[in-house]
Protein backbone atom coordinates (compact mmCIF):
# COMPACT_ATOMS: atom_id res chain seq x y z
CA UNK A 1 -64.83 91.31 -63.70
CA UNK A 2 -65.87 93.49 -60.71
CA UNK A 3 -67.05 92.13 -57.77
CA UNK A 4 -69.25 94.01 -54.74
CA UNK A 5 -69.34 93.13 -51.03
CA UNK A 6 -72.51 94.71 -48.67
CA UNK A 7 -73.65 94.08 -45.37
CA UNK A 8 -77.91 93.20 -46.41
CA UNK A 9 -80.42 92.14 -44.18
CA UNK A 10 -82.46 88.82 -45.32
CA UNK A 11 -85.69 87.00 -43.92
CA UNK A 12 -84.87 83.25 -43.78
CA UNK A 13 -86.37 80.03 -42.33
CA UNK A 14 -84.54 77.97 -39.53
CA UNK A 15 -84.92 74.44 -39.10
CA UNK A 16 -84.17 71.51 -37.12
CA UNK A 17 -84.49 69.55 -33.67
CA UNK A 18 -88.43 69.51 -33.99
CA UNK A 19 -88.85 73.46 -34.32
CA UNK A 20 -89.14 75.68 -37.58
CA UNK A 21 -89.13 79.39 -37.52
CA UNK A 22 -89.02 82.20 -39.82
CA UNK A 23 -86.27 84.50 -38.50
CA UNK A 24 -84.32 87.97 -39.86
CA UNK A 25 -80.68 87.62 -40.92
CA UNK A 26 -77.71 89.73 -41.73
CA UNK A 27 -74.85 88.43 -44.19
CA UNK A 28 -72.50 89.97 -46.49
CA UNK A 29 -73.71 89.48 -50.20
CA UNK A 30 -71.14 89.42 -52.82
CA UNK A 31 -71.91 89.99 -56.80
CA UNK A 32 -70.13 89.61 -59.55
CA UNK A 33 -70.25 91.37 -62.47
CA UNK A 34 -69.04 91.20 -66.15
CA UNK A 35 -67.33 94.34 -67.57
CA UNK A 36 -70.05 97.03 -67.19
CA UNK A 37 -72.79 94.74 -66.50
CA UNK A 38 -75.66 96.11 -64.20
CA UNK A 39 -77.14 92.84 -63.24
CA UNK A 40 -74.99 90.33 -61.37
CA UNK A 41 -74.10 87.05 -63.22
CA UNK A 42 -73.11 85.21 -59.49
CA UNK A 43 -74.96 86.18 -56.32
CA UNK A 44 -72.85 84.49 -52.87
CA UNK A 45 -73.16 85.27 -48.91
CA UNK A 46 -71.18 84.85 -46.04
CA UNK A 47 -71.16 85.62 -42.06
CA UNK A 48 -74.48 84.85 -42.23
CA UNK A 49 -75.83 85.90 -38.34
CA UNK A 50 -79.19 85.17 -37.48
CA UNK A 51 -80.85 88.94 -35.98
CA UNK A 52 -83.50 87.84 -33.47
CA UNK A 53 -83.68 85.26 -30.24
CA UNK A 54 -85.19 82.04 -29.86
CA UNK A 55 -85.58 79.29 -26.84
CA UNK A 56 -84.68 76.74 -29.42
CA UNK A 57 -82.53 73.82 -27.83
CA UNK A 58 -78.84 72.94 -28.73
CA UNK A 59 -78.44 71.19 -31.58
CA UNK A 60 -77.62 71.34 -35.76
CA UNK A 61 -80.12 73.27 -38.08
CA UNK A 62 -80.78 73.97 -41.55
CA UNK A 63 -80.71 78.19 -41.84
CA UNK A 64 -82.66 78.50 -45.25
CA UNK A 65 -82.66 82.04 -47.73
CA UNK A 66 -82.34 83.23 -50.96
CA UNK A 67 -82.50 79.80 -52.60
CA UNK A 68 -79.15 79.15 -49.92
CA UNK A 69 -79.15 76.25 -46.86
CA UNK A 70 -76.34 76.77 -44.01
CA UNK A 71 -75.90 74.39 -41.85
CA UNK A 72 -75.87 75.47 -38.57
CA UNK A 73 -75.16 74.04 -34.58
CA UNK A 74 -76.50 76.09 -31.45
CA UNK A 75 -74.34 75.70 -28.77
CA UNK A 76 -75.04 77.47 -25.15
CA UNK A 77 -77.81 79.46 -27.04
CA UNK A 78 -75.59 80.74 -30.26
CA UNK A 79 -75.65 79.77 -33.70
CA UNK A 80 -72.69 78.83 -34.93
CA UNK A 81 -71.35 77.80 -39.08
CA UNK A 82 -71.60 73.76 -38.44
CA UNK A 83 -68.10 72.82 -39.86
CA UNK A 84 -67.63 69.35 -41.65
C-alpha cells in the first residue's frame, strides 16, 4: 500500500447564513494505492483553506468539493474547521 500527499488547488461551493458562493480552495489530497496500482482506490483531503475573500458574516457553513462537505465557522472574517 503506498500512499501520496500534494498540496492541489480545488473550486468548491460555500454555503450558509443566507449566502452561497462558488470559491477556489487549496487542501492537501491524499491517495492510496494498491501495490503498483496507477489509479487510486481512496481519494481524502485535509487543511482545506478557502483562496479568495468574501464580506460574508460570522457564522457556520457548509464548504462543498469533490463529492466532500466541511463544516466550517467564520469568526472575525476567517474560516475556521467547525469542531464537534
Amino acid at each position: 500500500m503506498t500512499v501520496t500527499k500534494e498540496i492541489v488547488p480545488l473550486g468548491g461551493v460555500l454555503r450558509g447564513e443566507g449566502h452561497e458562493r462558488k470559491c477556489r480552495i487549496k487542501a492537501w489530497r491524499h491517495a492510496m494505492f494498491e501495490d503498483e496500482a496507477n489509479t487510486p482506490i481512496r481519494l481524502t483531503y485535509s487543511r482545506c483553506e478557502i483562496e479568495d475573500a468574501d464580506e460574508f458574516p460570522d457564522g457556520d457553513y457548509v464548504l462543498e468539493f469533490d463529492g466532500h462537505k466541511v463544516l466550517l465557522i467564520r469568526k472575525a472574517g476567517q474560516y475556521l474547521p467547525k469542531c464537534a
